[in-house]
PDB file of N, CA and C in Angstrom:
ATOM      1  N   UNK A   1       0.832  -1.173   0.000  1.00  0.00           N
ATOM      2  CA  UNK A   1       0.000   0.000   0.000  1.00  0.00           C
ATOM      3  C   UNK A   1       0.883   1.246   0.000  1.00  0.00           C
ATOM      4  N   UNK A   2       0.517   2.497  -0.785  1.00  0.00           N
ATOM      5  CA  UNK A   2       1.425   3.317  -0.737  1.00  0.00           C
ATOM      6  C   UNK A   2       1.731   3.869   0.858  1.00  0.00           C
ATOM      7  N   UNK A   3       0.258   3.763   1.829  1.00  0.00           N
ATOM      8  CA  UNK A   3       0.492   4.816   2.523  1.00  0.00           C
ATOM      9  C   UNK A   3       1.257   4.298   3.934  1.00  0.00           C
ATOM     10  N   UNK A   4       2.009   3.074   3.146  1.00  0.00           N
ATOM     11  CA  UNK A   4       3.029   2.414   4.266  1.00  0.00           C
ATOM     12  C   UNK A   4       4.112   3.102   4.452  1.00  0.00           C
ATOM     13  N   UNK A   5       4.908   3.267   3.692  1.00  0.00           N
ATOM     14  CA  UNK A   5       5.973   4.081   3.941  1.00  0.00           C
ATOM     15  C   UNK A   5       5.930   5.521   4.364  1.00  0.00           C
ATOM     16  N   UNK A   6       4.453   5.997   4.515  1.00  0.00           N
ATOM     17  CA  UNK A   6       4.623   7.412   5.409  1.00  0.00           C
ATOM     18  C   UNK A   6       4.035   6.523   6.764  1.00  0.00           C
ATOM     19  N   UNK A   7       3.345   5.341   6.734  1.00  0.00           N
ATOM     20  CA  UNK A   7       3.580   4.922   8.579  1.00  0.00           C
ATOM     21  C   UNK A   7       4.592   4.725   9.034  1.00  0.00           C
ATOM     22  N   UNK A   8       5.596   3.818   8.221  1.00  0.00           N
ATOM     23  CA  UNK A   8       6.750   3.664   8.532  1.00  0.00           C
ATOM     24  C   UNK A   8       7.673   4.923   9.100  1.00  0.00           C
ATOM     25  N   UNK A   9       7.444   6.121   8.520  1.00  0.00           N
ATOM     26  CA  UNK A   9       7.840   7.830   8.923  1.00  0.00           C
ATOM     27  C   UNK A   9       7.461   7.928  10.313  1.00  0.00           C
ATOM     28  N   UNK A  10       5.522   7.898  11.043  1.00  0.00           N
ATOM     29  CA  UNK A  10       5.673   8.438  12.066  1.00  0.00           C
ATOM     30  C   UNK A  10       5.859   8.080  12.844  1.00  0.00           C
ATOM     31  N   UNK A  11       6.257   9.345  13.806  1.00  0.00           N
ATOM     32  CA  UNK A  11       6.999   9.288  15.450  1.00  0.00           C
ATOM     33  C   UNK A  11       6.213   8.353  16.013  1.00  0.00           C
ATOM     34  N   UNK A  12       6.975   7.612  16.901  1.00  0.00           N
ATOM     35  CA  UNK A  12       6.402   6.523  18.124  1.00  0.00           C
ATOM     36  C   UNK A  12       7.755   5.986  18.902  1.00  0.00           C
ATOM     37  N   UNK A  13       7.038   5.438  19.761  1.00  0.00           N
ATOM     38  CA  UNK A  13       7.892   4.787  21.089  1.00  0.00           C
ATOM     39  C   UNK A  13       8.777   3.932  19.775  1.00  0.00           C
ATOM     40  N   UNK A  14       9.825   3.914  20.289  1.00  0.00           N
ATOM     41  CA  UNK A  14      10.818   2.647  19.836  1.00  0.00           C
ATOM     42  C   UNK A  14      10.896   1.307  20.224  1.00  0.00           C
ATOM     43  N   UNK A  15      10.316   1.507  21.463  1.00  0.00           N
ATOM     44  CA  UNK A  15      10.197  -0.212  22.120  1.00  0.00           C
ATOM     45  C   UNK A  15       8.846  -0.429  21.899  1.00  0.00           C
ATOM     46  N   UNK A  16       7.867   0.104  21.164  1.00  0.00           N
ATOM     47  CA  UNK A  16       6.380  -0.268  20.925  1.00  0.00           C
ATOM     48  C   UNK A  16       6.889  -0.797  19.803  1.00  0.00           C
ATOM     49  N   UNK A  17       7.242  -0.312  18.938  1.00  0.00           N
ATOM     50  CA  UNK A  17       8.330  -0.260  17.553  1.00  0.00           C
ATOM     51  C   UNK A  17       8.704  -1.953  17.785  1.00  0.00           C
ATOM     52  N   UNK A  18      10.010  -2.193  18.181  1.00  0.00           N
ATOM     53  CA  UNK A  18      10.718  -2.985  18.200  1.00  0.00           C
ATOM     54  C   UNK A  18      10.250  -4.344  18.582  1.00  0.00           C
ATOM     55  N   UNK A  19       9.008  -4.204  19.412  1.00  0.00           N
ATOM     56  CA  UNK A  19       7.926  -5.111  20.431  1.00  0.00           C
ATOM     57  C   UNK A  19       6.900  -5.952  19.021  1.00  0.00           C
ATOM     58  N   UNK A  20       6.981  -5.141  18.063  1.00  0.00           N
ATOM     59  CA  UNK A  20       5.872  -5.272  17.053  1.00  0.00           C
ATOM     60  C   UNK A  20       4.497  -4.828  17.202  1.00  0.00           C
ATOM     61  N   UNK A  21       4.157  -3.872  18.105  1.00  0.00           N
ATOM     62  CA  UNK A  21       3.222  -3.822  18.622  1.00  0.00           C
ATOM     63  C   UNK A  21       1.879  -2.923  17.784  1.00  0.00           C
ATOM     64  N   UNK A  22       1.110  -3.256  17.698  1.00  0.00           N
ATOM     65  CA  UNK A  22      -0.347  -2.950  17.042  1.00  0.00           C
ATOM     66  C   UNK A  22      -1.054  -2.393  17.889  1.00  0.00           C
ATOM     67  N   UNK A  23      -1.733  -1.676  17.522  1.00  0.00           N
ATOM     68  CA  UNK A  23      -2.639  -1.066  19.085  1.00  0.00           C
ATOM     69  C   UNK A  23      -4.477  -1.242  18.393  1.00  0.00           C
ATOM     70  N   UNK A  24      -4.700  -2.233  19.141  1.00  0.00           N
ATOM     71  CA  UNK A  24      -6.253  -2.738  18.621  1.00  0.00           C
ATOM     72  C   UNK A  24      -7.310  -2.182  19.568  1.00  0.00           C
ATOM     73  N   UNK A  25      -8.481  -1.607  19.744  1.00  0.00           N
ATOM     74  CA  UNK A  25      -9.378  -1.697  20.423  1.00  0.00           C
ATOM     75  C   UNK A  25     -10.398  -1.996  19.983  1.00  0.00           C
ATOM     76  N   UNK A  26     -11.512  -3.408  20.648  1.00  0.00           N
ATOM     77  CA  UNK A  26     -12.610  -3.438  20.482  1.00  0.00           C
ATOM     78  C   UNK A  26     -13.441  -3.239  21.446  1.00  0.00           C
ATOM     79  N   UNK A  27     -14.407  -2.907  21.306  1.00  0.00           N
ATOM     80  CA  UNK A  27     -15.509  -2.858  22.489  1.00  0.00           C
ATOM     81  C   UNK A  27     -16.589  -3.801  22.621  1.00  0.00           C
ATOM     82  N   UNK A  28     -16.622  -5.180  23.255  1.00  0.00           N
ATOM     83  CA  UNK A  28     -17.873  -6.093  22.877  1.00  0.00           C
ATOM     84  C   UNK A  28     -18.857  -5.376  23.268  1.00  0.00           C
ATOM     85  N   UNK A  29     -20.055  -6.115  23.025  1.00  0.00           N
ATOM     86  CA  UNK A  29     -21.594  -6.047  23.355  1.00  0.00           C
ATOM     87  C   UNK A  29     -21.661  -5.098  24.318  1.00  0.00           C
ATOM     88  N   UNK A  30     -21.301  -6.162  25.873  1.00  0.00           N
ATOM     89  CA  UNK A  30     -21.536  -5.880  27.337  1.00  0.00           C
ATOM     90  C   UNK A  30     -20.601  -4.758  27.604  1.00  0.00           C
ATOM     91  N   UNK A  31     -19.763  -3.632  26.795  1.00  0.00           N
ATOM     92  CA  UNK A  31     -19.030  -3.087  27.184  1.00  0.00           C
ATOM     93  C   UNK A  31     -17.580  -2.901  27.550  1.00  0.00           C
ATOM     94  N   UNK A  32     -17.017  -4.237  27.789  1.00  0.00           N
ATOM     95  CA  UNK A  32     -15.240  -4.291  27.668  1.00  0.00           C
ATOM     96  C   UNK A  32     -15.220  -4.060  26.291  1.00  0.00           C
ATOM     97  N   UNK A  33     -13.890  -3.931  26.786  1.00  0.00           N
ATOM     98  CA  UNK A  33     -12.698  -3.206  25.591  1.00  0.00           C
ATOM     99  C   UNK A  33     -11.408  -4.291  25.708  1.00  0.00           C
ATOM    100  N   UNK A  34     -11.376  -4.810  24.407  1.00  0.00           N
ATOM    101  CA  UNK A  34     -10.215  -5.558  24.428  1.00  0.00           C
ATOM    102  C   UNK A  34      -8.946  -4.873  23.988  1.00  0.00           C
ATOM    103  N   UNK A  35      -7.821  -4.619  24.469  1.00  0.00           N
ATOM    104  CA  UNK A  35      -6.653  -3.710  23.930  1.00  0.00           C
ATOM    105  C   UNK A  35      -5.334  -4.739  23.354  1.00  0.00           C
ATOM    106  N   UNK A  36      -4.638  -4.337  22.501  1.00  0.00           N
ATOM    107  CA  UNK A  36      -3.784  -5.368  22.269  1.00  0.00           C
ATOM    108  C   UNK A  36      -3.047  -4.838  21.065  1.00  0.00           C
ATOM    109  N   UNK A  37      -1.922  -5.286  20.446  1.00  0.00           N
ATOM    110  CA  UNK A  37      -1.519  -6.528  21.160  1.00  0.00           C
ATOM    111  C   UNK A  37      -0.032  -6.341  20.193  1.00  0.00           C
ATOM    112  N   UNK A  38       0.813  -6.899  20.820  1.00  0.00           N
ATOM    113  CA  UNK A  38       2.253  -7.335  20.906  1.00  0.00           C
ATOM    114  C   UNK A  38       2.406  -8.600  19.937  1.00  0.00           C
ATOM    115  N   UNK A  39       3.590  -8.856  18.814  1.00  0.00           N
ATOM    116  CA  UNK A  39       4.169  -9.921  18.775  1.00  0.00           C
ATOM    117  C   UNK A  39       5.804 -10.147  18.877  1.00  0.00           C
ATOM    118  N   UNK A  40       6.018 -11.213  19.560  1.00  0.00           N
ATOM    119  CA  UNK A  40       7.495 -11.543  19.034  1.00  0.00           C
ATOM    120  C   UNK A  40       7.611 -12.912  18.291  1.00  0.00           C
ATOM    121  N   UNK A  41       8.612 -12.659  17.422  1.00  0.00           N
ATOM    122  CA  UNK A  41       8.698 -13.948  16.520  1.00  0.00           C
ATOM    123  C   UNK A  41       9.779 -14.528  17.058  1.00  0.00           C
ATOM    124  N   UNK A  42       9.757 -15.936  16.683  1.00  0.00           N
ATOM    125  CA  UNK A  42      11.171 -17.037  16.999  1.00  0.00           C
ATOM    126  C   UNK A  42      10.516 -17.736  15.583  1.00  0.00           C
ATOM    127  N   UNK A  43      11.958 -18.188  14.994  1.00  0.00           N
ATOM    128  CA  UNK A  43      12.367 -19.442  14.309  1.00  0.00           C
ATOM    129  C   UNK A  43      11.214 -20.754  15.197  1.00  0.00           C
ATOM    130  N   UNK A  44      10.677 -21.632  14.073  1.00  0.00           N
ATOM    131  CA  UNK A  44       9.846 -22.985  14.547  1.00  0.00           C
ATOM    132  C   UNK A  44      11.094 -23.728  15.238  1.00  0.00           C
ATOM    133  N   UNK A  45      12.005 -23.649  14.592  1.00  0.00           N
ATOM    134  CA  UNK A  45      13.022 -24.227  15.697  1.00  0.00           C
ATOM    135  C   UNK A  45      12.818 -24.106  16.998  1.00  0.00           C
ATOM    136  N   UNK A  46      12.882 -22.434  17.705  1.00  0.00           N
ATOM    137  CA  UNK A  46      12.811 -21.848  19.236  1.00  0.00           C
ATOM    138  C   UNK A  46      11.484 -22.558  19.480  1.00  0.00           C
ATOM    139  N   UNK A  47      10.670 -22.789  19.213  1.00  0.00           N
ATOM    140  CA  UNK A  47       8.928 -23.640  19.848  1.00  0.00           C
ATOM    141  C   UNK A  47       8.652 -24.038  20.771  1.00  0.00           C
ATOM    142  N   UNK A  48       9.723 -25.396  21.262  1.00  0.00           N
ATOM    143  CA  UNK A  48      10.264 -26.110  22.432  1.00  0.00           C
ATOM    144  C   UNK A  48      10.792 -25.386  23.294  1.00  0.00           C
ATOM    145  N   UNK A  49      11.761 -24.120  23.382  1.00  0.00           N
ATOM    146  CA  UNK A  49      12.363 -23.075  24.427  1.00  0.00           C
ATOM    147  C   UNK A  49      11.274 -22.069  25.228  1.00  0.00           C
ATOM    148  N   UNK A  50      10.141 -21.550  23.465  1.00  0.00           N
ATOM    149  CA  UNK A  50       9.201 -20.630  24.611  1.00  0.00           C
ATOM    150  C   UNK A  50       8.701 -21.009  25.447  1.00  0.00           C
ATOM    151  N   UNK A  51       8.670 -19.806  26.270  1.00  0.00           N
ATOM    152  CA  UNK A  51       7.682 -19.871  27.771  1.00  0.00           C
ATOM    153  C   UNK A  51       6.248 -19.109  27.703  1.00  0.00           C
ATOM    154  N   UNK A  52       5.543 -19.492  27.953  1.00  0.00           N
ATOM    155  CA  UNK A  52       3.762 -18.597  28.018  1.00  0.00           C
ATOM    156  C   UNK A  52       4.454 -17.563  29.454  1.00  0.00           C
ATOM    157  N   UNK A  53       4.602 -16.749  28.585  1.00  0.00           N
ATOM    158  CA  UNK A  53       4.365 -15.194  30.055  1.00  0.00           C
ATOM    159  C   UNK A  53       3.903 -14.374  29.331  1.00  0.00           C
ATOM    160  N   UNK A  54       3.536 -13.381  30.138  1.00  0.00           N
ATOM    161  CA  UNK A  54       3.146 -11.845  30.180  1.00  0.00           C
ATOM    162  C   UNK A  54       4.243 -10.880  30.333  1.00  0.00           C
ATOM    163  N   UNK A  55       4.418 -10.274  29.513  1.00  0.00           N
ATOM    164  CA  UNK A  55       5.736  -9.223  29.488  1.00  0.00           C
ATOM    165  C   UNK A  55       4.801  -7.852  30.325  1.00  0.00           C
ATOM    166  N   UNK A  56       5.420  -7.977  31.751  1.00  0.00           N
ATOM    167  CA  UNK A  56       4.191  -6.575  32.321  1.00  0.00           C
ATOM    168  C   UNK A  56       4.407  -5.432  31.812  1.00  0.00           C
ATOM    169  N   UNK A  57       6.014  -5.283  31.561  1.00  0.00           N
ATOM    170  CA  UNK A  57       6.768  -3.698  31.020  1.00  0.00           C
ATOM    171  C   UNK A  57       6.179  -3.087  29.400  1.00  0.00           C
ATOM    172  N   UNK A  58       5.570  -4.592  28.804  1.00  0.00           N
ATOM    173  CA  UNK A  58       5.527  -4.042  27.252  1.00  0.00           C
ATOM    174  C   UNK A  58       3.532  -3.989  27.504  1.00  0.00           C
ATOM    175  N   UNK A  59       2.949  -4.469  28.546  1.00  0.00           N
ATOM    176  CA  UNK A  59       1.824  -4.372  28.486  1.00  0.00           C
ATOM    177  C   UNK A  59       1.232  -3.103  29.030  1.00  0.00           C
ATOM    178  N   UNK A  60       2.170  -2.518  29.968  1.00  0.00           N
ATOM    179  CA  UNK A  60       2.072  -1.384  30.491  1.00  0.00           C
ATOM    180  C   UNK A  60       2.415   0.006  29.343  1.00  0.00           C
ATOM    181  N   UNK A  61       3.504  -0.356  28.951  1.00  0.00           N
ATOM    182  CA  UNK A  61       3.734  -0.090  27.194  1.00  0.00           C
ATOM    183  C   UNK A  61       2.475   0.422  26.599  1.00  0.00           C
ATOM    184  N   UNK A  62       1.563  -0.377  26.063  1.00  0.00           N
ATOM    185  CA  UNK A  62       0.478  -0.627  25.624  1.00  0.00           C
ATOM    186  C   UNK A  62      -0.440   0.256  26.010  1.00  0.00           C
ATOM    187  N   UNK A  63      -0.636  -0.020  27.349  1.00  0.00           N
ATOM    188  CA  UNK A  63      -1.555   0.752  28.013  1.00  0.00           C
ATOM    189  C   UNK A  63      -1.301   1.928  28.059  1.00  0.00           C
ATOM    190  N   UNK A  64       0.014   2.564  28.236  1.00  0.00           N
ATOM    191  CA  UNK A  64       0.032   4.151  28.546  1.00  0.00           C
ATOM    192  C   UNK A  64      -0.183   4.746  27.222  1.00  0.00           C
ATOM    193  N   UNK A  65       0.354   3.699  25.734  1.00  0.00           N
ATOM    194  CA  UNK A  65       0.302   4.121  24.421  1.00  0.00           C
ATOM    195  C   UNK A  65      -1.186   4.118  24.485  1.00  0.00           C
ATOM    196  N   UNK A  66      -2.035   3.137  24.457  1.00  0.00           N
ATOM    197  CA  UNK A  66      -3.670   3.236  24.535  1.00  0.00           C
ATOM    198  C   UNK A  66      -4.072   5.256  25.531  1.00  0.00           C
ATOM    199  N   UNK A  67      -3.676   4.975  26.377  1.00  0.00           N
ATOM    200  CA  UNK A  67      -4.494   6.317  27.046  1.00  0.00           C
ATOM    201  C   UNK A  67      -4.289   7.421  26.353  1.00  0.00           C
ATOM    202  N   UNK A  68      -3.145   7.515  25.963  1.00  0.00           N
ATOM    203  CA  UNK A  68      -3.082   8.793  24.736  1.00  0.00           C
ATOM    204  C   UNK A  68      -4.228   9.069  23.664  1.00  0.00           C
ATOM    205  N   UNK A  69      -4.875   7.939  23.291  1.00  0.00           N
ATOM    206  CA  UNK A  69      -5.725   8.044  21.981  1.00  0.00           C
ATOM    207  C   UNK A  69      -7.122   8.000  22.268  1.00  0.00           C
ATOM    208  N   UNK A  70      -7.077   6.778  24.228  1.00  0.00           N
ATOM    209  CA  UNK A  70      -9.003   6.470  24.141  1.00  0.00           C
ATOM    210  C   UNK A  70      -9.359   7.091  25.778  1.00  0.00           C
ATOM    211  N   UNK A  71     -10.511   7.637  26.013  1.00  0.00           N
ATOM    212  CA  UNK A  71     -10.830   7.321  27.414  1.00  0.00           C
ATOM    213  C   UNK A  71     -11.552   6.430  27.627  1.00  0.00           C
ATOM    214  N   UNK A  72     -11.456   6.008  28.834  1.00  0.00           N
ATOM    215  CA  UNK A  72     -12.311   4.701  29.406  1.00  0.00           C
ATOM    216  C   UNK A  72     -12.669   5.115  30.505  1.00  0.00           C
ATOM    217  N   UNK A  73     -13.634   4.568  30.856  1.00  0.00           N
ATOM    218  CA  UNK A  73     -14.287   4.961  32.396  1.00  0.00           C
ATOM    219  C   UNK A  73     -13.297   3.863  33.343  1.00  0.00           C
ATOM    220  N   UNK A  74     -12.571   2.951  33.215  1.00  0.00           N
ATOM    221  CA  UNK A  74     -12.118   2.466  33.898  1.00  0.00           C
ATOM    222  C   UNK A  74     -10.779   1.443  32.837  1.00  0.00           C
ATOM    223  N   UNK A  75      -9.460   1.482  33.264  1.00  0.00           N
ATOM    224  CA  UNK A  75      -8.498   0.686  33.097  1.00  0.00           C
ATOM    225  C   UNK A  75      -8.079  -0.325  33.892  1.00  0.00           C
ATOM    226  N   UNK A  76      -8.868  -1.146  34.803  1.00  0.00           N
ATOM    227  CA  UNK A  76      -8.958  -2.325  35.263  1.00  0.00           C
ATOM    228  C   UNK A  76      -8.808  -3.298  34.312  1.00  0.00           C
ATOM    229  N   UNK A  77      -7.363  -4.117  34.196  1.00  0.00           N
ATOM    230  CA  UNK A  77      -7.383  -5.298  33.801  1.00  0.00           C
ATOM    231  C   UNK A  77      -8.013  -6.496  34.277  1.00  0.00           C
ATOM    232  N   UNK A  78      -9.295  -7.096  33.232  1.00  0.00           N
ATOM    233  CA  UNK A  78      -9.669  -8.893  33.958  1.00  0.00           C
ATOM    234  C   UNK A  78      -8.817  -9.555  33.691  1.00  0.00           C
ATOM    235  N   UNK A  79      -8.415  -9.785  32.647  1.00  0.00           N
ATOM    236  CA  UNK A  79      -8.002 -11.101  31.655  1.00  0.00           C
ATOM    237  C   UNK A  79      -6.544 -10.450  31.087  1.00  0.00           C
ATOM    238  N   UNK A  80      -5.395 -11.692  30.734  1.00  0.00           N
ATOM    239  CA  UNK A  80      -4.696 -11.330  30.201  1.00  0.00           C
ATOM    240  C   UNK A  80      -4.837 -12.558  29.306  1.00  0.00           C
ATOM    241  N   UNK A  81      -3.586 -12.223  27.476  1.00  0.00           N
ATOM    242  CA  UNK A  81      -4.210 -13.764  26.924  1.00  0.00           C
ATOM    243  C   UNK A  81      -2.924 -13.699  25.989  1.00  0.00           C
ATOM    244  N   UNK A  82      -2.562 -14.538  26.163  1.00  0.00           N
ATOM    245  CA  UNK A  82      -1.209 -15.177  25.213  1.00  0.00           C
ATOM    246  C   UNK A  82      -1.278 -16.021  24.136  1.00  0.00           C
ATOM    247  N   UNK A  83      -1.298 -15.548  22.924  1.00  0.00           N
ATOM    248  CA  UNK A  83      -1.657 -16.459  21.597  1.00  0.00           C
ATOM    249  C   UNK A  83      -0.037 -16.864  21.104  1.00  0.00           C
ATOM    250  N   UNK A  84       0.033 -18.304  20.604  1.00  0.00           N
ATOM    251  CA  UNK A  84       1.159 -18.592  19.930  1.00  0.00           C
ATOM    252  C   UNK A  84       0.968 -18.616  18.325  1.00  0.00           C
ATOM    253  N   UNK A  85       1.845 -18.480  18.192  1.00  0.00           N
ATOM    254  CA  UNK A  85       1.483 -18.873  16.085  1.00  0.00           C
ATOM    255  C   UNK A  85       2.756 -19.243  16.103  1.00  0.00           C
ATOM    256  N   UNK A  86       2.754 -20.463  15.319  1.00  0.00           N
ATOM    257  CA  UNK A  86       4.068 -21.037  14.117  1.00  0.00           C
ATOM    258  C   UNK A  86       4.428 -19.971  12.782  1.00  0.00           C
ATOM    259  N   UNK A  87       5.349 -19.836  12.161  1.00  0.00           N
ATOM    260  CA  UNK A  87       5.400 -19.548  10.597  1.00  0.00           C
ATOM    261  C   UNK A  87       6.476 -20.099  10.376  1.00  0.00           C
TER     262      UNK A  87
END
């Protein structure tokens, strides 16, 4: 798409940057807001080494990048959720 290389241009965090990070919000039905989300890649090789965690520093990341753009009546985390993918 052309208008990649002027995203690629704007200013942002470098470790949101480097994190891969996307900044999604949905709002279901009942009112949450799902925010998200982060990837890191490994080689199918690394598969067997990962660990399922929560990176708190890059989720907090997230969140302070989120408050800049949305208000919410409340930033109470329920749920946190860790997806894997192969490529």
């Amino acid at each position: 798409m052309p208008i990649y290389d002027l995203l690629k241009e704007q200013p942002g965090d470098p470790y949101l940057k480097e994190k891969g990070v996307h900044l999604l919000l949905k709002q279901a039905a009942d009112g949450l807001v799902v925010i998200g989300d982060s990837h890191e890649y490994k080689a199918v090789q690394q598969a067997a080494i990962m660990e399922e965690s929560t990176d708190s520093h890059l989720n907090e990341a997230i969140l302070q990048y989120a408050r800049q753009i949305v208000k919410l009546p409340t930033w109470e985390i329920r749920q946190f959720w860790n997806g894997f993918y192969l490529n």
